[in-house]
Protein backbone atom coordinates (compact mmCIF):
# COMPACT_ATOMS: atom_id res chain seq x y z
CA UNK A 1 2.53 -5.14 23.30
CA UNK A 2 4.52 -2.13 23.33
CA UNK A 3 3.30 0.61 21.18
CA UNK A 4 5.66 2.74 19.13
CA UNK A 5 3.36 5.95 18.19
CA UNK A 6 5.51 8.38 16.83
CA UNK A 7 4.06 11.12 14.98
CA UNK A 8 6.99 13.61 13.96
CA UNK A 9 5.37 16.53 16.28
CA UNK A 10 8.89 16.76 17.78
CA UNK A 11 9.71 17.86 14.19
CA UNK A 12 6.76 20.84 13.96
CA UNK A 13 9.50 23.34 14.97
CA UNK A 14 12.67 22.44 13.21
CA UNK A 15 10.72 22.49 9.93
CA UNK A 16 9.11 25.99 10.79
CA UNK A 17 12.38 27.55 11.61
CA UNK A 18 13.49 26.34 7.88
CA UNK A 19 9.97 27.67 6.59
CA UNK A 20 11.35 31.27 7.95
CA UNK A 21 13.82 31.29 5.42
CA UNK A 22 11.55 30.71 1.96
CA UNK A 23 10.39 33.69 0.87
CA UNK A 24 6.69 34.90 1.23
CA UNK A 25 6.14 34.88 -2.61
CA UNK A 26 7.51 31.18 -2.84
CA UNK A 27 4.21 30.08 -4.70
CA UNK A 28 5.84 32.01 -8.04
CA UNK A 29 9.81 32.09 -7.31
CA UNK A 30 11.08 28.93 -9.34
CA UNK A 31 14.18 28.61 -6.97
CA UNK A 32 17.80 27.13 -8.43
CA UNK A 33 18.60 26.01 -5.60
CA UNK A 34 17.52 22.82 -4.05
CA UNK A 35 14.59 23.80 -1.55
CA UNK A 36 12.29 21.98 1.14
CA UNK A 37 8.64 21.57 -1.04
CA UNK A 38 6.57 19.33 1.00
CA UNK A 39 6.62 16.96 4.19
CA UNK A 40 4.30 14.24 5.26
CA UNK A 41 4.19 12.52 8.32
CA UNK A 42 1.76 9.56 8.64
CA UNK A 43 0.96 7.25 11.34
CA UNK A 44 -1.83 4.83 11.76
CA UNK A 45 -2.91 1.43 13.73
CA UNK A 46 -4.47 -1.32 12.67
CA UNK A 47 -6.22 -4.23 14.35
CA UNK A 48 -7.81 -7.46 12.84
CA UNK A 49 -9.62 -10.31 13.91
CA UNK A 50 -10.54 -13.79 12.34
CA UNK A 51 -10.66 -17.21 12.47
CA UNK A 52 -9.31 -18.66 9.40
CA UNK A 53 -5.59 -18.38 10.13
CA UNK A 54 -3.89 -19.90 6.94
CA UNK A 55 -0.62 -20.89 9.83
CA UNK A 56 -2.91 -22.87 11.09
CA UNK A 57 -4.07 -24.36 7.75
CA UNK A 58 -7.38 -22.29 7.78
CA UNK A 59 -8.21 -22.28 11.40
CA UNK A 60 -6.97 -20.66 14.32
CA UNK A 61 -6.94 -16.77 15.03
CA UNK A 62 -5.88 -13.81 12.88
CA UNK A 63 -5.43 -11.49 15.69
CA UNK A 64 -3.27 -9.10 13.94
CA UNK A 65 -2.14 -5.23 15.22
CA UNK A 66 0.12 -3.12 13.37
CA UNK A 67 1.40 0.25 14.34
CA UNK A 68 3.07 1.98 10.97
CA UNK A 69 5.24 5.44 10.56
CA UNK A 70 6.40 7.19 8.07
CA UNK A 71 8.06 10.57 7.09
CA UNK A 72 8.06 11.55 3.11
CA UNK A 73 10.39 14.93 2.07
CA UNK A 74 10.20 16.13 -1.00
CA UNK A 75 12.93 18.65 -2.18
CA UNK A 76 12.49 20.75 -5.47
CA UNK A 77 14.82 22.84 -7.53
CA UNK A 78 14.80 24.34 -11.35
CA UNK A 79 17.82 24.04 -13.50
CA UNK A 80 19.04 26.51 -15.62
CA UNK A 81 16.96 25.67 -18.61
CA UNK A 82 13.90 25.42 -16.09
CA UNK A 83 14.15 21.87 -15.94
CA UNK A 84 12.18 20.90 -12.76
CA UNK A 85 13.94 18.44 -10.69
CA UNK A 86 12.00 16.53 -7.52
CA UNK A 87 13.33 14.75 -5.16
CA UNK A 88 11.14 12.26 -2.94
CA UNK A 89 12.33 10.37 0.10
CA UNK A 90 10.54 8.30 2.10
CA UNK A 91 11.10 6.13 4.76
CA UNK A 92 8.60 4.01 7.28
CA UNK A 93 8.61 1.39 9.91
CA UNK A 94 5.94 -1.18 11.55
CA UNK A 95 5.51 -2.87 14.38
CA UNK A 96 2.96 -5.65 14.60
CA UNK A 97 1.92 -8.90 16.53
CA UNK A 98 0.14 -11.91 15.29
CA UNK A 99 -1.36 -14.37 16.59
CA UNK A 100 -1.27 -16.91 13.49
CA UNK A 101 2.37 -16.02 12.94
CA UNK A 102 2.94 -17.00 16.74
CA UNK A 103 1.27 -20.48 15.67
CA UNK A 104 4.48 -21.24 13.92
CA UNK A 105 5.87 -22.70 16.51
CA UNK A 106 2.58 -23.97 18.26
CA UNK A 107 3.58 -21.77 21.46
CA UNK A 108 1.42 -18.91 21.67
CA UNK A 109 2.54 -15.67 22.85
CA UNK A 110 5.59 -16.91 23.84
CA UNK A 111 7.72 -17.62 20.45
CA UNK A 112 10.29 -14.75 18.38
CA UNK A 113 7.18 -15.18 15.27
CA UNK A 114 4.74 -13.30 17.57
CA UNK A 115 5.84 -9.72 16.58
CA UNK A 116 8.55 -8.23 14.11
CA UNK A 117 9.32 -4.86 12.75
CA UNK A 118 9.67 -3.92 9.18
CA UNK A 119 11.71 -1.26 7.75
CA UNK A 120 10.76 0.51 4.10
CA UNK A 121 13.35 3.08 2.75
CA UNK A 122 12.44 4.63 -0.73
CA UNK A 123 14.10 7.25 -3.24
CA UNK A 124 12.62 8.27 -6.12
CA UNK A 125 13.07 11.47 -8.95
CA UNK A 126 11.59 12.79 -11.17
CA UNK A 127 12.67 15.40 -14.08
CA UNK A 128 9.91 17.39 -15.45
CA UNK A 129 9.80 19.47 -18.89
CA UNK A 130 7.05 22.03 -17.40
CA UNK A 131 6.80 23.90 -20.72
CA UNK A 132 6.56 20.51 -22.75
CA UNK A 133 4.73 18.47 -20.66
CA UNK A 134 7.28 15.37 -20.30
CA UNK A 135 8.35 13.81 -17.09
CA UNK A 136 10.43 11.32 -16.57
CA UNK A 137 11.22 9.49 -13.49
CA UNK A 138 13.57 6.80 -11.65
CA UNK A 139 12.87 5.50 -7.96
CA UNK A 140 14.29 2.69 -5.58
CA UNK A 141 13.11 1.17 -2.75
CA UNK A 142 13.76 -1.75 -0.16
CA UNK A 143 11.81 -3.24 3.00
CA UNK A 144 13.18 -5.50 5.38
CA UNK A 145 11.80 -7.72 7.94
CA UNK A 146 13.27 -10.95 10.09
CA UNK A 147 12.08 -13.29 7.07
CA UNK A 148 11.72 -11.27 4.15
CA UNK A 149 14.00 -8.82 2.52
CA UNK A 150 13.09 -6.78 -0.70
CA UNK A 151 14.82 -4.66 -3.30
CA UNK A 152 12.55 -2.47 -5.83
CA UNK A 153 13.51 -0.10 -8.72
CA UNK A 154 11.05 1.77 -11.09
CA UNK A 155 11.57 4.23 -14.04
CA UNK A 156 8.72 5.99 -15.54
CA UNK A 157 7.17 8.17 -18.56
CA UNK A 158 4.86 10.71 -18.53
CA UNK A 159 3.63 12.54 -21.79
CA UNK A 160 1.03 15.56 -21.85
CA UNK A 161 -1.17 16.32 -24.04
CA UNK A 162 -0.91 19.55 -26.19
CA UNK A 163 -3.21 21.13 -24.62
CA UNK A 164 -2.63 19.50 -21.36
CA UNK A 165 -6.03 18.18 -21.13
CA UNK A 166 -4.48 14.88 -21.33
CA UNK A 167 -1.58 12.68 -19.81
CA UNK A 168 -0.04 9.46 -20.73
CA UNK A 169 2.02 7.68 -17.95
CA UNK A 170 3.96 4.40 -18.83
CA UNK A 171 5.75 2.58 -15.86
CA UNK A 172 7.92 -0.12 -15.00
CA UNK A 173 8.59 -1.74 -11.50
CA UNK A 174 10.44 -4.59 -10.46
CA UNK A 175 11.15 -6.17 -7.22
CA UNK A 176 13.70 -8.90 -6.04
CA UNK A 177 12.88 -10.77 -3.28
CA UNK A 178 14.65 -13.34 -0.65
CA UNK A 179 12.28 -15.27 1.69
CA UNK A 180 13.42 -17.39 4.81
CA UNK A 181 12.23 -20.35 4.75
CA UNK A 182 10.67 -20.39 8.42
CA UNK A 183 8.73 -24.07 8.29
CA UNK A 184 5.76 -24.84 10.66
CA UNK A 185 7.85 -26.15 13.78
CA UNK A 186 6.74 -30.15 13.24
CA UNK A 187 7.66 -30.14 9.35
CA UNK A 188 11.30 -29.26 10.37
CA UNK A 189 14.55 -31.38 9.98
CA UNK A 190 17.27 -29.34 10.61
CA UNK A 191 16.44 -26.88 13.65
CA UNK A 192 16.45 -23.16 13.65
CA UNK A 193 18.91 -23.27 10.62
CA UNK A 194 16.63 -21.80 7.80
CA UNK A 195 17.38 -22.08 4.02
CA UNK A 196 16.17 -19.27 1.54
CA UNK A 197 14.32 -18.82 -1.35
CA UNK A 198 13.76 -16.13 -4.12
CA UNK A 199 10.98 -14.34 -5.76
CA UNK A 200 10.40 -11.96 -8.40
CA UNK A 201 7.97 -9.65 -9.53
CA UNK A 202 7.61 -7.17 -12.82
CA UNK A 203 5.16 -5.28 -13.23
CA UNK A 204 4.19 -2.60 -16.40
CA UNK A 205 1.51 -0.27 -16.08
CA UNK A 206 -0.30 2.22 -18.49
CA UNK A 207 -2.29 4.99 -18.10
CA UNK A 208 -4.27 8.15 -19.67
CA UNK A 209 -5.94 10.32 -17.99
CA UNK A 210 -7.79 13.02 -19.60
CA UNK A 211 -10.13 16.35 -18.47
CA UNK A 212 -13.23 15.95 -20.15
CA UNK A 213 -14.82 19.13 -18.74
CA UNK A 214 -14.82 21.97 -16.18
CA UNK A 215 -16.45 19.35 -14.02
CA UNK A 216 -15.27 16.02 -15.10
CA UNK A 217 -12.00 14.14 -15.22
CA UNK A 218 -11.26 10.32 -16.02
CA UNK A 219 -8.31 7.91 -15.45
CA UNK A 220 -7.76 4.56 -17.54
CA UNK A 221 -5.35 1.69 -16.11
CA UNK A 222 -3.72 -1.02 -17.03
CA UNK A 223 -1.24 -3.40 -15.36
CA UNK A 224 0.33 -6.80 -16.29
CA UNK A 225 2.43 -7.82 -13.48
CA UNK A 226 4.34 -10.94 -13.80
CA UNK A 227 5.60 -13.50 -10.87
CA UNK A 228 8.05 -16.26 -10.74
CA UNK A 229 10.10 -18.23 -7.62
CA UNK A 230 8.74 -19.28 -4.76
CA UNK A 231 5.52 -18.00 -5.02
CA UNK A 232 3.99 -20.31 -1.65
CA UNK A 233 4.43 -18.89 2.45
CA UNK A 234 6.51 -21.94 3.99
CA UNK A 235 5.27 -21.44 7.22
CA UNK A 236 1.24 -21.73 6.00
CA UNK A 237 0.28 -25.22 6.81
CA UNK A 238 -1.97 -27.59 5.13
CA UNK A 239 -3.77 -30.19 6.06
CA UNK A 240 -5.14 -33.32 4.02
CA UNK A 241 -8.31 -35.33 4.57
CA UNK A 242 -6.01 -38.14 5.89
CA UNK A 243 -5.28 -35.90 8.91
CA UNK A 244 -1.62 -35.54 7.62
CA UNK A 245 -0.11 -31.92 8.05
CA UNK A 246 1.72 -30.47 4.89
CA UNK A 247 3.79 -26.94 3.96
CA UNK A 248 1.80 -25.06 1.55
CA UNK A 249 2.68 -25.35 -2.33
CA UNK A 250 1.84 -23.03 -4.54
CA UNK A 251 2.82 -22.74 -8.84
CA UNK A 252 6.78 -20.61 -8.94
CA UNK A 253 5.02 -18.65 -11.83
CA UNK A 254 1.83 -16.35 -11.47
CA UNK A 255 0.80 -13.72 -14.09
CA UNK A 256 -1.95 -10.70 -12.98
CA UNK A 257 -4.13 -8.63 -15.10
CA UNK A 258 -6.02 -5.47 -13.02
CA UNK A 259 -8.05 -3.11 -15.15
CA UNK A 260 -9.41 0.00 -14.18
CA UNK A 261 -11.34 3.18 -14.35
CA UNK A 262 -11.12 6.33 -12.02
CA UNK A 263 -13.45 9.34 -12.78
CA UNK A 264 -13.69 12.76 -10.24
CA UNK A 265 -16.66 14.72 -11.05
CA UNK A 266 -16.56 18.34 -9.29
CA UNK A 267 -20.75 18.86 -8.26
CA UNK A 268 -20.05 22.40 -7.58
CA UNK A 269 -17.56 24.27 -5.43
CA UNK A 270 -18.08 22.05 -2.20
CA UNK A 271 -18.63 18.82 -3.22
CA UNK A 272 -16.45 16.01 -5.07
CA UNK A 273 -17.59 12.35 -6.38
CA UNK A 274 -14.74 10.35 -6.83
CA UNK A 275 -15.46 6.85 -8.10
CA UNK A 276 -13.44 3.34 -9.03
CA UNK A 277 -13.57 0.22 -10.66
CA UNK A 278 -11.16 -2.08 -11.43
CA UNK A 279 -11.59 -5.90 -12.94
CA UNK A 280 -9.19 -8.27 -12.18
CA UNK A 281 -8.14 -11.49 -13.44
CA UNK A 282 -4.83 -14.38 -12.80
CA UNK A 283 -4.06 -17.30 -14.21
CA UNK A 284 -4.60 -19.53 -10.62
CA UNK A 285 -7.95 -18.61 -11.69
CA UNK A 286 -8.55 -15.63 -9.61
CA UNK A 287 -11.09 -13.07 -10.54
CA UNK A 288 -12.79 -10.14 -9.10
CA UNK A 289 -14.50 -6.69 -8.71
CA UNK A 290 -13.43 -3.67 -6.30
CA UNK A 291 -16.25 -0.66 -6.62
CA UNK A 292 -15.28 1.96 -5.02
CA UNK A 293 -16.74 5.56 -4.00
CA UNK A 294 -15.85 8.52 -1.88
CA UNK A 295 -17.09 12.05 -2.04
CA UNK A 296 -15.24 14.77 -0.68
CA UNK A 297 -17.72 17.96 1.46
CA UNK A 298 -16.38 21.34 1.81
CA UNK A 299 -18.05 22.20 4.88
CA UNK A 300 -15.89 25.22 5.39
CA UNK A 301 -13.30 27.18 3.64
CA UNK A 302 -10.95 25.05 6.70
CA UNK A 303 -13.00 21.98 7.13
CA UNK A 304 -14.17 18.97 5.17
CA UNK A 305 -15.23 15.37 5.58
CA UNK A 306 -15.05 12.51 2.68
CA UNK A 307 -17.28 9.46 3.65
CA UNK A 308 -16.04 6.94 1.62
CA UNK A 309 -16.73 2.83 0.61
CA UNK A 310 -15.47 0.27 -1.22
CA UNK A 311 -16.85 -3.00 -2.08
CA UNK A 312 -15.05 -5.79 -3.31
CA UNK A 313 -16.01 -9.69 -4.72
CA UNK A 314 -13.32 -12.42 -5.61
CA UNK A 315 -13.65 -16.42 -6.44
CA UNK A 316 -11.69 -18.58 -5.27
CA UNK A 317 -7.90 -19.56 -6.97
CA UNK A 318 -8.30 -23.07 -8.04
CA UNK A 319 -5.83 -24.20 -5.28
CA UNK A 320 -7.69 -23.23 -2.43
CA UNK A 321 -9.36 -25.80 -0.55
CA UNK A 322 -10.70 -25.18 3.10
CA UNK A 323 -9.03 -27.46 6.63
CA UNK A 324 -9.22 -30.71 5.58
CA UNK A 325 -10.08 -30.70 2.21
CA UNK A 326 -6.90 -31.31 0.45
CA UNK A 327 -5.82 -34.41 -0.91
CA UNK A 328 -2.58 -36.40 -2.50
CA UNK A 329 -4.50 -36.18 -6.02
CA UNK A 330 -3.75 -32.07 -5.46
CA UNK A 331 -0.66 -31.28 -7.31
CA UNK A 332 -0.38 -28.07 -5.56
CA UNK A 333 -2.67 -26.72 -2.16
CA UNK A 334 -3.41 -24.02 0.06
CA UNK A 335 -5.77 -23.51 2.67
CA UNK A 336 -4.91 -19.62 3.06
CA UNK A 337 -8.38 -17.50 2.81
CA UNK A 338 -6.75 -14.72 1.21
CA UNK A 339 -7.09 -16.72 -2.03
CA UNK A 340 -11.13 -18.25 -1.44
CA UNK A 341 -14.26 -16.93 -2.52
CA UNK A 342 -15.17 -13.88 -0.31
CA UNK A 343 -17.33 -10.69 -0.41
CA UNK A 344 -15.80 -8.15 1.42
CA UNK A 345 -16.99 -4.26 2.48
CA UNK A 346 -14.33 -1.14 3.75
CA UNK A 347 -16.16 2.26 4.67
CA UNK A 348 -15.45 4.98 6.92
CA UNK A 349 -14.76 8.80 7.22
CA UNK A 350 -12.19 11.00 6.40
CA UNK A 351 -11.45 14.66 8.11
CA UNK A 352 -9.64 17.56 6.66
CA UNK A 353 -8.89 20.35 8.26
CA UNK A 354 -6.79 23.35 6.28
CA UNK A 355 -6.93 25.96 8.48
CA UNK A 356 -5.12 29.68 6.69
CA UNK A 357 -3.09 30.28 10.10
CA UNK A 358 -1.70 26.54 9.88
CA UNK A 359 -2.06 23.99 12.56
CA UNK A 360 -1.26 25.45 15.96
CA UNK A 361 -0.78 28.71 14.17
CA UNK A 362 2.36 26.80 12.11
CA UNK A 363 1.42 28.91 8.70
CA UNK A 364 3.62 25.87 6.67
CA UNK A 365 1.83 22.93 8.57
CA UNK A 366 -1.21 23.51 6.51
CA UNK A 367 -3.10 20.06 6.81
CA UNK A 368 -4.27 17.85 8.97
CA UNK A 369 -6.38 14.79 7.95
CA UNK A 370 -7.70 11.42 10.09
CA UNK A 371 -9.30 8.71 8.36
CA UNK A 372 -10.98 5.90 10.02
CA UNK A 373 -12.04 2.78 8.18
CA UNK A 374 -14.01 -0.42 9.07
CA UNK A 375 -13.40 -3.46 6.83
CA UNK A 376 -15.79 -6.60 7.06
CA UNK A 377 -15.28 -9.45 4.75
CA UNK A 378 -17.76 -13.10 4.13
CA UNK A 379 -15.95 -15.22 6.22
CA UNK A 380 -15.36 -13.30 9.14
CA UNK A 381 -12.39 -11.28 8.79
CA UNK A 382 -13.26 -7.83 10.55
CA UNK A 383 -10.33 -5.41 10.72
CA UNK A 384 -9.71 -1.40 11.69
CA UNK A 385 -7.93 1.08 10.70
CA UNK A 386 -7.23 4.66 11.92
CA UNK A 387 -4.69 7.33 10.26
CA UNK A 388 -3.13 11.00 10.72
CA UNK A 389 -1.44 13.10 7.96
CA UNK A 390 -0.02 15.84 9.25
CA UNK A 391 1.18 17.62 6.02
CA UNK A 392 4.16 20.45 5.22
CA UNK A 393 4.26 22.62 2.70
């Protein structure tokens, strides 16, 4: 495989020659004119391993790598009324192999499914009443790969409290989607000439989060998303206890319910507790519990580490059935292990460093941070995952 790392260092100098020109008391001047506020630039690779491979109707390898970049600018500027108008824009690209995609065409590491690259543009603003509290905000967004393509759009509300203790955030998302439909290679009947399917998903979300103390802070959330089209993966075999070999089939509708709770509790100057909880529940059935934990140490004014895990427990949608398990009585089937009953664990370390010079003496490249996390789920999934921020501000 040919790795792709590219980390923006190349950038580290064009962005400090542009820091030269923002003047040293920047933290208080509210500037009219549209100005560079913060950069990130994120890479990370990922590696998994398995042996349920849902190409290869719940058998078969998962080997899975996936090298991902991105760059996010945001530019800020005040209006004449002190309006406060951001600007975010984003964009990101992977590269990754798989083995179970390869298995599409029953020719591994040698067919055009074994790797792809995927391309995720995103704009977003957001137009923020300082002195009243209110924000409100607009975004779009697409991602492209050989057999998927995606278009997203968002808009958003966000009300303070009077004494800005408290915020409520409504938001809407939506996202069109147009699938190939890439059939396992023996299912096929007219050749390398794919049709196409669509899918949609809506999704509203509410929030409030409110400061309860000098040391505590809570988040509520609520989402309803809603899901219609063609909902299945057409290249995700299935087979039935007769031996026969079918294309997945899932329901064209699915609606999801996540609830959750976030609370930060500040245990001193140094140390943070951040915990989450969320419940979650569809109607294919679907139900489970994410816990998670992570808690921040100020080591040094420059240094800190965050330990963090997160453990999460799902049953099984009622159209799962394992290799062989499926029969014609099933109105719709899947053998993908996404959607079984699992327990599943993710824990690892995070590293921030904030030094007051800046990285390599860069005074406006004022973070760096690598997290590395270990995920291990019930049947046998294992996976990896390590990640640099190198932030601008």
């Amino acid at each position: 495989m040919k790795r792709i790392f590219i980390t923006g260092f190349a950038l580290l100098a064009l962005f400090q020659l542009k820091a030269q020109n923002i003047p040293s008391d920047s933290t208080a001047y509210k500037s009219k004119k549209l100005k560079l506020e913060e950069v990130n630039l994120v890479s990370s690779y990922y590696k998994q391993d398995g042996n349920n491979s849902a190409v290869g109707g719940g058998i078969g390898s998962q080997h899975l790598t996936d090298i991902a970049n991105t760059i996010d600018v945001k530019l800020v500027k005040y209006g004449e009324t002190g309006i406060k108008h951001t600007f975010d824009i984003e964009a990101g690209i992977d590269h990754y192999t798989s083995a179970s995609s390869d298995m599409i065409d029953l020719s591994a590491n040698s067919s055009a499914s074994s790797s792809d690259n995927r391309f995720y543009p995103s704009l977003s603003y957001l137009r923020e009443n300082e002195e009243k509290g209110r924000t409100f905000g607009i975004g779009v967004s697409s991602s492209t790969e050989f057999d998927y393509q995606s278009f997203g759009g968002n808009i958003s509300f966000s009300q303070k409290t009077k004494n800005k203790n408290g915020e409520f955030t409504a938001k809407f998302q939506t996202f069109i989607d147009q699938l190939k439909l890439i059939e396992p290679i023996e299912l096929r009947t007219s050749g390398e000439s794919y049709g196409s399917a669509n899918r949609n998903t809506f999704a509203g979300t509410l929030s409030y989060s409110q400061i309860i103390n000098q040391r505590l802070q809570i988040m509520l959330v609520g989402d309803i998303i809603s899901q219609n089209g063609y909902l299945s993966l057409p290249f995700h075999r299935v087979y039935f206890a007769d031996n026969t070999v079918h294309q997945e089939k899932m329901p064209d509708t699915r609606l999801k319910i996540p609830l959750g709770i976030r609370a930060s509790y500040f245990l001193g100057d140094n140390i943070i507790i951040r915990t989450y909880y969320r419940y979650y529940t569809d109607d294919w059935n679907l139900k489970a519990h994410t816990a998670d934990l992570e808690i921040p140490v100020k080591l040094t004014q420059a240094f800190s580490l965050s330990p963090f895990y997160r453990y999460y427990t799902q049953s099984a949608a009622k159209y799962f059935k394992p290799y062989g398990a499926h029969t014609a009585a099933d109105e719709f089937y899947t053998s993908n292990y996404d959607l079984s009953k699992f327990d599943s664990s993710f824990f690892g370390m995070g590293m921030k460093l904030t030094p007051p010079d800046g990285i390599f003496g860069l005074k406006h490249w004022n973070t760096l941070e690598i997290r590395y996390g270990h995920y291990n789920r019930s049947n046998n999934l294992t996976s990896d995952i390590i990640s640099l921020n190198i932030k601008y501000k």
